[in-house]
Protein backbone atom coordinates (compact mmCIF):
# COMPACT_ATOMS: atom_id res chain seq x y z
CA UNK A 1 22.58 19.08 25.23
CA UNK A 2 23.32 18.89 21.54
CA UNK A 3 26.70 16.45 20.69
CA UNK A 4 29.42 19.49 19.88
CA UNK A 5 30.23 17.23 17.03
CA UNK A 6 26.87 17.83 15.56
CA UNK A 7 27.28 21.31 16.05
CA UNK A 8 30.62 21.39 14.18
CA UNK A 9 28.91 19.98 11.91
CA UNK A 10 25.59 22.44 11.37
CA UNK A 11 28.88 25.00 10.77
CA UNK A 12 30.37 23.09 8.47
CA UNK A 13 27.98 22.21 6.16
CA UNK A 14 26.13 25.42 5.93
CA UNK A 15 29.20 27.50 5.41
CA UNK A 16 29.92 24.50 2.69
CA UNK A 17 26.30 25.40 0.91
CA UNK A 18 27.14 28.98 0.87
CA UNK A 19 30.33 28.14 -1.39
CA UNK A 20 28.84 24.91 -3.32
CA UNK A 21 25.68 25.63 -5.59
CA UNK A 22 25.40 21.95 -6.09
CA UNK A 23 25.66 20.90 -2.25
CA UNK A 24 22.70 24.08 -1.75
CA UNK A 25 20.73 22.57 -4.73
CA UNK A 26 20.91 19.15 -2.83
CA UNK A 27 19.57 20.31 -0.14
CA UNK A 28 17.03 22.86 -0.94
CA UNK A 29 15.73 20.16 -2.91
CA UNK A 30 15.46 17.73 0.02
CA UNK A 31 14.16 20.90 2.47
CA UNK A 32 16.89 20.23 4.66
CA UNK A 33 18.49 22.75 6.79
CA UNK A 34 22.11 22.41 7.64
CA UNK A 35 21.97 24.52 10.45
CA UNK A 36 19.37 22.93 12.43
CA UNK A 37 21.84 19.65 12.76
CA UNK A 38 22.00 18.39 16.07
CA UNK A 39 21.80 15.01 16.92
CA UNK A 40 22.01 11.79 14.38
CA UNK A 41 18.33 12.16 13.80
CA UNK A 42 18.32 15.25 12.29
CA UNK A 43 21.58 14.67 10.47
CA UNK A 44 19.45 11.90 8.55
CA UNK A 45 16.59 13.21 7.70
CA UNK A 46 18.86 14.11 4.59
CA UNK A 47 18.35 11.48 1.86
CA UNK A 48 21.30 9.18 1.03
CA UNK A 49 23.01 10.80 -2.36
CA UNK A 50 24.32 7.53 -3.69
CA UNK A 51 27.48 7.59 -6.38
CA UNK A 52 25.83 7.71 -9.62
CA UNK A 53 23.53 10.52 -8.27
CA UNK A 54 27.13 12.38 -8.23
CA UNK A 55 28.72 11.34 -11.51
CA UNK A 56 25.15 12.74 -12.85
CA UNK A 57 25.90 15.89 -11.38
CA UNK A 58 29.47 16.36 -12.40
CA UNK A 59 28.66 15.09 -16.12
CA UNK A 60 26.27 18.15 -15.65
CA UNK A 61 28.87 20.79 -14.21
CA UNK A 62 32.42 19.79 -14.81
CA UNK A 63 34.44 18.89 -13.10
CA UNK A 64 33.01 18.13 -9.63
CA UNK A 65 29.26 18.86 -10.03
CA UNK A 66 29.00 22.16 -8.29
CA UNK A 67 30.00 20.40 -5.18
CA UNK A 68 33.71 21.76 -4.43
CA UNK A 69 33.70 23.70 -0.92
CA UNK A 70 37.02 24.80 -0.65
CA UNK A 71 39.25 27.20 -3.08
CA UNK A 72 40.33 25.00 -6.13
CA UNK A 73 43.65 26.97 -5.61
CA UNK A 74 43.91 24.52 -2.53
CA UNK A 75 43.42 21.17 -4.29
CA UNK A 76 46.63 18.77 -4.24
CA UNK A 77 45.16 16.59 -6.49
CA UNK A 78 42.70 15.64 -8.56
CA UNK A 79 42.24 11.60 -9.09
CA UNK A 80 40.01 10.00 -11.48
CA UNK A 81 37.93 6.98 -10.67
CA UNK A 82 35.80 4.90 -13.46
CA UNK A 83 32.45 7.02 -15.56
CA UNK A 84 34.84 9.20 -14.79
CA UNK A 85 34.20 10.80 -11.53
CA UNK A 86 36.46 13.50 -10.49
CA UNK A 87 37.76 13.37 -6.56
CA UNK A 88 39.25 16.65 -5.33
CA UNK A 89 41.82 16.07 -2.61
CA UNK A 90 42.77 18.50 -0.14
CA UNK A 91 45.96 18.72 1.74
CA UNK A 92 45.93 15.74 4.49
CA UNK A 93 48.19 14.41 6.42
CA UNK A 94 48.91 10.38 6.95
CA UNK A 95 46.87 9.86 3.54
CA UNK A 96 43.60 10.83 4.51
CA UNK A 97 43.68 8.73 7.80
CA UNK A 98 45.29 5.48 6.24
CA UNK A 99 48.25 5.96 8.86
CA UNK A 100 46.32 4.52 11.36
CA UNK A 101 46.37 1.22 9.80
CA UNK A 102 50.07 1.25 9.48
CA UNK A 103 50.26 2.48 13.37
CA UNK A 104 47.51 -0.18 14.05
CA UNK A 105 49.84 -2.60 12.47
CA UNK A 106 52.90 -1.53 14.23
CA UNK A 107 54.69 -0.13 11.15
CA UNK A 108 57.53 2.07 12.49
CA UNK A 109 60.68 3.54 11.53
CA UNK A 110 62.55 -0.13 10.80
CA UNK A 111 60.24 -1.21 8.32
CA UNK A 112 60.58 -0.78 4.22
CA UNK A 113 57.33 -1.05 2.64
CA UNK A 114 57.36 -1.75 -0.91
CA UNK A 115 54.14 0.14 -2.30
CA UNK A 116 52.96 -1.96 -5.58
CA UNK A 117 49.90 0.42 -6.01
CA UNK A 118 49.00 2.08 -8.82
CA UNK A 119 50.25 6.32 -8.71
CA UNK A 120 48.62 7.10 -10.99
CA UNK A 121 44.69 8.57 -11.97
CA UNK A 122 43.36 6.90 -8.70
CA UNK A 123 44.56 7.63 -4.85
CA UNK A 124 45.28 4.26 -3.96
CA UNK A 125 49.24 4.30 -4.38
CA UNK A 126 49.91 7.99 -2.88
CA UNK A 127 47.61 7.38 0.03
CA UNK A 128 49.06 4.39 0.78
CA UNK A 129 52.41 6.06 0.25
CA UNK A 130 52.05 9.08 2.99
CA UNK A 131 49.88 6.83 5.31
CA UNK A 132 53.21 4.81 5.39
CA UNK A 133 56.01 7.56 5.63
CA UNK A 134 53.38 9.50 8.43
CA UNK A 135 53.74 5.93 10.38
CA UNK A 136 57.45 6.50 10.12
CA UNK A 137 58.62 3.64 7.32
CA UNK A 138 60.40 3.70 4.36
CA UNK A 139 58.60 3.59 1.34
CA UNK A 140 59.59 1.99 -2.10
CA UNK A 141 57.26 3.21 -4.98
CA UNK A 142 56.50 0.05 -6.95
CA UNK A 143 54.02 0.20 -9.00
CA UNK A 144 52.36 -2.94 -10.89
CA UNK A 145 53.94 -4.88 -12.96
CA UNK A 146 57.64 -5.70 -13.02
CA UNK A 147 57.48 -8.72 -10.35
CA UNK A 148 61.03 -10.02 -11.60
CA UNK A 149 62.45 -6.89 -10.73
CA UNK A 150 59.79 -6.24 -7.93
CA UNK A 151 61.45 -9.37 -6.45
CA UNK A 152 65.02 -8.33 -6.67
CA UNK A 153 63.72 -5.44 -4.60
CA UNK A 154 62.66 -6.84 -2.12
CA UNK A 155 65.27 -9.26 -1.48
CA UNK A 156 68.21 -7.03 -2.01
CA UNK A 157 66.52 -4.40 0.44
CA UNK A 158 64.92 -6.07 3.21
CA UNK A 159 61.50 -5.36 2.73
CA UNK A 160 59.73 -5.95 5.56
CA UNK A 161 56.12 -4.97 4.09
CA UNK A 162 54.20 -5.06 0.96
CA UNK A 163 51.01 -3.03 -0.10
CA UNK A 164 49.40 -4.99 -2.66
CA UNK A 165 46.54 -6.65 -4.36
CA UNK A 166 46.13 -10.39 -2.93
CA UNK A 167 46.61 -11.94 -6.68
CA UNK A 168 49.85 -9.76 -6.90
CA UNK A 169 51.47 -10.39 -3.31
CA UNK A 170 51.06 -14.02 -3.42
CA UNK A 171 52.58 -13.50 -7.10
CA UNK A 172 55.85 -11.74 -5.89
CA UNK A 173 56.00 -14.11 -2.82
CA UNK A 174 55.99 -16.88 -4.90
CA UNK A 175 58.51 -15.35 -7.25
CA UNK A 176 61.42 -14.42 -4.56
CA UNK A 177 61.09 -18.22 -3.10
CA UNK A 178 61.18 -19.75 -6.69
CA UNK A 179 64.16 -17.53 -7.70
CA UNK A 180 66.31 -17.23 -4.36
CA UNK A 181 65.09 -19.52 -1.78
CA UNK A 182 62.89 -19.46 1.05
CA UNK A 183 65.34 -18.16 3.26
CA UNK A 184 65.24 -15.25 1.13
CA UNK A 185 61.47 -13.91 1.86
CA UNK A 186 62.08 -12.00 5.13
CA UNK A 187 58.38 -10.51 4.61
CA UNK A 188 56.49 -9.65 7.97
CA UNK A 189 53.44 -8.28 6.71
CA UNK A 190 51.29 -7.54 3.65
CA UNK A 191 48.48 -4.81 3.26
CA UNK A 192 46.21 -6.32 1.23
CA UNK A 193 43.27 -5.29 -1.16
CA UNK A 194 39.84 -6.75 -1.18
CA UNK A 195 38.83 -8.79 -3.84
CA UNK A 196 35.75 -10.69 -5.29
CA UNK A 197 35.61 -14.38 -4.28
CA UNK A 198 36.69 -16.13 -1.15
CA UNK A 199 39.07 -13.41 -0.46
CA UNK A 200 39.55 -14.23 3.60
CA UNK A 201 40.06 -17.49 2.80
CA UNK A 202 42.74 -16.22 0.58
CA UNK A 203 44.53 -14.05 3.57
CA UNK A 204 44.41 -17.20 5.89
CA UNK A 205 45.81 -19.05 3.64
CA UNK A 206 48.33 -16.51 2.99
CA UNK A 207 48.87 -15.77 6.62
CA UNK A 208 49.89 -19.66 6.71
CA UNK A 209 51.79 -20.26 3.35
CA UNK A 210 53.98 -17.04 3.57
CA UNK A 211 54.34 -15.93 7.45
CA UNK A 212 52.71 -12.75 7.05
CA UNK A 213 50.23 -11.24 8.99
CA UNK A 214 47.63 -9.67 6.69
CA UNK A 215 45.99 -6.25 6.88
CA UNK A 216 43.66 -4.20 5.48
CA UNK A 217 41.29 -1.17 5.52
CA UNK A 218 37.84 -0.05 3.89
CA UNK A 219 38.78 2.94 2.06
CA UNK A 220 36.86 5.26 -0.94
CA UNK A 221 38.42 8.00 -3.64
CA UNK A 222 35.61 10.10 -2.37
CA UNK A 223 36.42 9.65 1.66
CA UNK A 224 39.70 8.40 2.14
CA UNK A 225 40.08 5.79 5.18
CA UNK A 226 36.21 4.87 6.42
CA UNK A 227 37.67 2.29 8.08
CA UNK A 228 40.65 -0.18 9.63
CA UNK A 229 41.28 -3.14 11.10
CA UNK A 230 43.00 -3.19 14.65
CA UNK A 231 43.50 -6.52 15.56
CA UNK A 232 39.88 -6.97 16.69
CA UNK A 233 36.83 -7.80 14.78
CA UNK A 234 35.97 -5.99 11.40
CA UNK A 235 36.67 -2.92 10.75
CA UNK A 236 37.30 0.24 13.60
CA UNK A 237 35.53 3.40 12.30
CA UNK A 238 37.51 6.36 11.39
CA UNK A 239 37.36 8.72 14.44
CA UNK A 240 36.11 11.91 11.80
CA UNK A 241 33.34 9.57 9.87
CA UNK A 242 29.89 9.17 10.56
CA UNK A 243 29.33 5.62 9.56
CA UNK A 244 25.27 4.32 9.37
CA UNK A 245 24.32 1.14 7.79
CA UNK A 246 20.74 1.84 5.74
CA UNK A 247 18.24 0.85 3.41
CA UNK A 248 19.68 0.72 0.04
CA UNK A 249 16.12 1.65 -0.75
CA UNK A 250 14.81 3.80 1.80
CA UNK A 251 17.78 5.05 3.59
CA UNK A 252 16.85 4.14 6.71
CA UNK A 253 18.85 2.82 9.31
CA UNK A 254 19.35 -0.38 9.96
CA UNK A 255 19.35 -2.21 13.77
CA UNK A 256 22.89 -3.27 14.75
CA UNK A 257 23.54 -7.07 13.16
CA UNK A 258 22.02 -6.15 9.82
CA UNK A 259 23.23 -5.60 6.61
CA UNK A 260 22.51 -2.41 4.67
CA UNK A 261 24.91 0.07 2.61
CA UNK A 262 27.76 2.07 4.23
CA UNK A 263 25.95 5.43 4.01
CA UNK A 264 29.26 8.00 5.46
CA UNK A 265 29.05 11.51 6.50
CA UNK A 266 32.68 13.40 6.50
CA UNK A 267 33.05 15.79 9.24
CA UNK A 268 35.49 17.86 6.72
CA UNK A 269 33.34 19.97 4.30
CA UNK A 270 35.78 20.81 1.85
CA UNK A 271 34.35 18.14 -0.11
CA UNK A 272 31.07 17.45 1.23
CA UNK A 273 30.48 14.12 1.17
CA UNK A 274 27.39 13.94 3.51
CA UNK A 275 24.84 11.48 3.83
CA UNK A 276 26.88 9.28 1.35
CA UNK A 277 25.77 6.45 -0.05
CA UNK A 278 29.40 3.96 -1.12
CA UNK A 279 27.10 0.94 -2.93
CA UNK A 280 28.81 -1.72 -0.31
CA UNK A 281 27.23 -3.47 2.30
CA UNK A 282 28.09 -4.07 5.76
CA UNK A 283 26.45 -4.71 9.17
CA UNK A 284 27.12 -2.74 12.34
CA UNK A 285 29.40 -4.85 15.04
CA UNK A 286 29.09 -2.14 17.94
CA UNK A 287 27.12 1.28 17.63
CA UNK A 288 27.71 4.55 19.68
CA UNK A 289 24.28 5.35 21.51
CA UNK A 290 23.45 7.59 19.39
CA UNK A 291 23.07 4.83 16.82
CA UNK A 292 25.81 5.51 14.68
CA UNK A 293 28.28 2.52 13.41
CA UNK A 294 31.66 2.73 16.15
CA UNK A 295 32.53 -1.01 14.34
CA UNK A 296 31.70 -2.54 11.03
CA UNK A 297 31.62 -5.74 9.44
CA UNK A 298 33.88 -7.33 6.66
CA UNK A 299 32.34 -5.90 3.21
CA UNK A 300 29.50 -8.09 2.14
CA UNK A 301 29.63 -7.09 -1.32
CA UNK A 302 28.17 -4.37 -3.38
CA UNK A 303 24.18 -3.55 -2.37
CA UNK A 304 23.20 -4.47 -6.12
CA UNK A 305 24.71 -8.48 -5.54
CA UNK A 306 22.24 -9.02 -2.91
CA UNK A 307 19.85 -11.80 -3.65
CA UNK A 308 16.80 -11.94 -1.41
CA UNK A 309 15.87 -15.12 -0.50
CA UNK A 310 12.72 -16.20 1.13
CA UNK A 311 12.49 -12.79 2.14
CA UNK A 312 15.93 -12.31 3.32
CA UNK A 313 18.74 -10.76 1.48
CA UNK A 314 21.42 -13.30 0.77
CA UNK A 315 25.47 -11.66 -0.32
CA UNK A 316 28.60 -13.36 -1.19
CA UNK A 317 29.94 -13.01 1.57
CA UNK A 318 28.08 -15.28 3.01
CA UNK A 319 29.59 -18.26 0.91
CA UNK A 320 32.82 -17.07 1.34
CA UNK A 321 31.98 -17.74 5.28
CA UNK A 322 31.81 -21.48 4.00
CA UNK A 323 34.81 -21.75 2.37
CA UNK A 324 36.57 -19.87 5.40
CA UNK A 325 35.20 -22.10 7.90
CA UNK A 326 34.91 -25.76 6.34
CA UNK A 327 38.44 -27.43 6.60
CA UNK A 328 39.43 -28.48 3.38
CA UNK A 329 37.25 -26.21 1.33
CA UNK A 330 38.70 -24.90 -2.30
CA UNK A 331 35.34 -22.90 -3.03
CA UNK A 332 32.06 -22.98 -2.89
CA UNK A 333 28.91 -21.56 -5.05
CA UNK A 334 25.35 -20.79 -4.17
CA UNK A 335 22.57 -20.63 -7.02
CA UNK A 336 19.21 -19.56 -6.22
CA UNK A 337 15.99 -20.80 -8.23
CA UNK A 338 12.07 -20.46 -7.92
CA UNK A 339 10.68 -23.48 -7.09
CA UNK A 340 6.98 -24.83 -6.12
CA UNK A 341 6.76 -20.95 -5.30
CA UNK A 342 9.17 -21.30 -3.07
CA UNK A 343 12.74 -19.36 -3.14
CA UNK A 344 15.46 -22.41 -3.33
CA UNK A 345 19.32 -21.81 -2.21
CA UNK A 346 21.84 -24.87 -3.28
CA UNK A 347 25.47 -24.95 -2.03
CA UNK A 348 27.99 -26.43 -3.79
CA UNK A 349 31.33 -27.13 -2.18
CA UNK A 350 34.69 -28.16 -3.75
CA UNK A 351 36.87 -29.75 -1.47
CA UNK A 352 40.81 -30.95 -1.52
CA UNK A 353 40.99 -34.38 -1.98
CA UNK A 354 41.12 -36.75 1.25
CA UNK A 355 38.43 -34.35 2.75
CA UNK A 356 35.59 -35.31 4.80
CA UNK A 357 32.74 -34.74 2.72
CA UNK A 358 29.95 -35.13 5.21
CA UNK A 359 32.22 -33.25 7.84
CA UNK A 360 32.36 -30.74 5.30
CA UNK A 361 28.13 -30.47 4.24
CA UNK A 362 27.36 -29.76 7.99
CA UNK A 363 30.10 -27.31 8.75
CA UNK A 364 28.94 -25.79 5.88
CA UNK A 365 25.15 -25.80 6.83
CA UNK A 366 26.16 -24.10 10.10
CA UNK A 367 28.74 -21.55 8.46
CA UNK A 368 25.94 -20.32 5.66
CA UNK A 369 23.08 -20.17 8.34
CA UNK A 370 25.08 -18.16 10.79
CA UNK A 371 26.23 -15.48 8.42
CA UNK A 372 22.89 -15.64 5.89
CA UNK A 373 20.24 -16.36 8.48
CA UNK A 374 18.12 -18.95 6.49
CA UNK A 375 18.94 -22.28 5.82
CA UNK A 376 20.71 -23.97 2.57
CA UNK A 377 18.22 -26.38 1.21
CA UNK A 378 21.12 -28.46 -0.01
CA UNK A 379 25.02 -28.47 0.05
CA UNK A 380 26.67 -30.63 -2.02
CA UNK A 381 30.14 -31.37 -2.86
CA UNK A 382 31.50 -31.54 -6.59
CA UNK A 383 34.51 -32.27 -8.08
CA UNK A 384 34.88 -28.39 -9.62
CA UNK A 385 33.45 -25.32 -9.98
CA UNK A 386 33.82 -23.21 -13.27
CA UNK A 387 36.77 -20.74 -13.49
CA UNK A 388 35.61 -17.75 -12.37
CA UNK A 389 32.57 -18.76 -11.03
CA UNK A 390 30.31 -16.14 -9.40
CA UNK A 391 29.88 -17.08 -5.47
CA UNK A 392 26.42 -16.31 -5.77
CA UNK A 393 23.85 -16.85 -8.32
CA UNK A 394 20.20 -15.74 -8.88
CA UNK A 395 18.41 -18.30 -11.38
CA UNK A 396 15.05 -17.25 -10.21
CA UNK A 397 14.22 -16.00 -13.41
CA UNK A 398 16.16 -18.09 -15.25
């Protein structure tokens, strides 16, 4: 018996061709029939369209490529993302599903978020904005910038929550203790953005320095919430996605435990992102049986910062394991070189002073083969890294 999801579906998406030229041209062009969807297997036998395959399109057809389902009198929005690449949004409640991170977190009534996202061109602040008031809080509209005044905020109004980049929380934290005490920051909880670098280490630490308990979601201007945390591991997959982890290459899926790009299928057509390829990686935690993703991974990084090593694809999130795990750690670097023939991985670890270095190397060995799946041919600790410095490095044809 066919899944009825599958079914809805086969109706969705070929009532969607009949209104979209561009989503038709896709998939006359792939032979793919819309209608004969039925189980996960025949859902994929649709290649992956990744994101520049759709900015292509829409520099082609402004504004959206041909790919627009629904009746452009029903658009709310329209947000703007970097090439530029146009994101229609249709009416939604709880900002496109990010209310069930706030519920997830307990957000209710009580709490007064202060929403330091940007409003404007991109969705970030205005979904985060009716996620929150669907969970039932009060929302402050914030904005970037401003963190003197940001800080008066929060103080004189009892925020109990902030939505914010990590950088720009621990930046307003630090600026209500340093200007009215630290009985002054009543915070409870932040919602924070992911970043480039060791950015769990930076929550933990957070978690620790500031009393909050951090939170976060894996979200796209094309999708809305993919994504959320819950309390358990990674990320719990939105009820109305279909999540697979594929090939970057091929587009094929990937077992369970290995990593491969978040390829997402909305089961809303209006905008008919299908068989969607986001350019970040992730590996599967727990699958449905049909194969699908029910549970993702942390984000690994973007497919293109991969770098395969001794056959094995290496990301930076695998160094930012290290720096999570080894007690003590500042950062950490890997840099890859071609040696003797032979792919060659070197860790470098910077550690707080007073730290046990050769505690540290094999903690480290264990984090980075655990989470990579080869071995480091060398960890070594130094005094500093560069400021900036990438966490991974390919100098094989350097």
């Amino acid at each position: 018996m066919s899944d009825p999801m599958y079914t809805e579906l086969a109706k969705a998406y070929s009532d969607a061709a009949k209104k979209a030229s561009g989503l038709k041209a896709r998939f006359d062009k792939a032979g793919f029939d819309p209608t004969a969807i039925s189980s996960l297997d025949t859902l994929s036998q649709l290649p992956v369209m990744k994101k520049e395959e759709l900015l292509t399109l829409q520099r082609a057809n402004p504004p959206f490529g041909e790919f627009l389902a629904a009746d452009p009198r029903d658009l709310s929005r329209i947000y703007v993302s970097p090439g530029p690449i146009f994101e229609p949004s249709l009416p939604g409640a709880g900002g496109h599903g990010l209310d069930l991170l706030f519920r997830s977190a307990g957000i209710a009534a009580d709490d007064i978020i202060l929403n330091t996202w940007a409003y404007h061109l991109v969705p970030a602040g205005l979904l985060f904005d009716e996620a929150a008031q669907a969970a039932g809080a009060t929302v402050i509209p914030g904005g970037t910038g401003n963190r003197e005044l940001q800080a008066q905020i929060i103080v004189e109004t009892g925020v109990t929550s902030i939505c914010a980049s990590t950088a720009f929380f621990m930046a307003l934290a630090d600026t209500v203790i340093e200007t009215y005490g630290r009985d002054a920051w009543k915070v409870k909880s932040a919602f924070l953005g992911g970043e480039m670098g060791d950015w769990m280490a930076k929550r933990r630490r957070i978690e620790a320095d500031y009393g909050v308990t951090t939170w976060a979601a894996y979200a796209t201007a094309d999708l809305g919430l993919v994504a959320y945390e819950d309390g358990g591991d990674g990320y719990l997959v939105h009820p109305d996605r279909i999540v697979q982890i594929c090939d970057p290459v091929s587009g094929a899926a990937m077992a369970k435990g290995e990593i491969g790009e978040i390829v997402v299928t909305a089961r809303d057509a209006g905008w008919p992102m299908i068989r969607f390829g986001t350019g970040d990686s992730a590996f599967a935690l727990e699958a449905m049986a049909d194969g699908r993703a029910a549970r993702i991974s942390a984000i690994q990084g973007r497919v293109g910062a991969a770098v395969k090593v001794r056959e094995i694809f290496v990301y930076p999130r695998a160094i930012e394991e290290v720096v999570i795990a080894v007690s003590g750690a500042v950062a950490a670097q890997a840099v890859v070189t071609r040696e003797n023939d032979r792919d060659t991985l070197r860790l470098s670890l910077v550690l707080d002073e007073g730290a046990d270095g050769d505690a540290a190397r094999q903690t480290a060995a264990e984090a980075f083969q655990k989470t990579a799946r080869i071995r480091a041919d060398s960890i070594d600790v130094v005094a500093s890294l560069p400021e900036g410095a990438e966490l991974l490095v390919n100098s094989k044809d350097g």
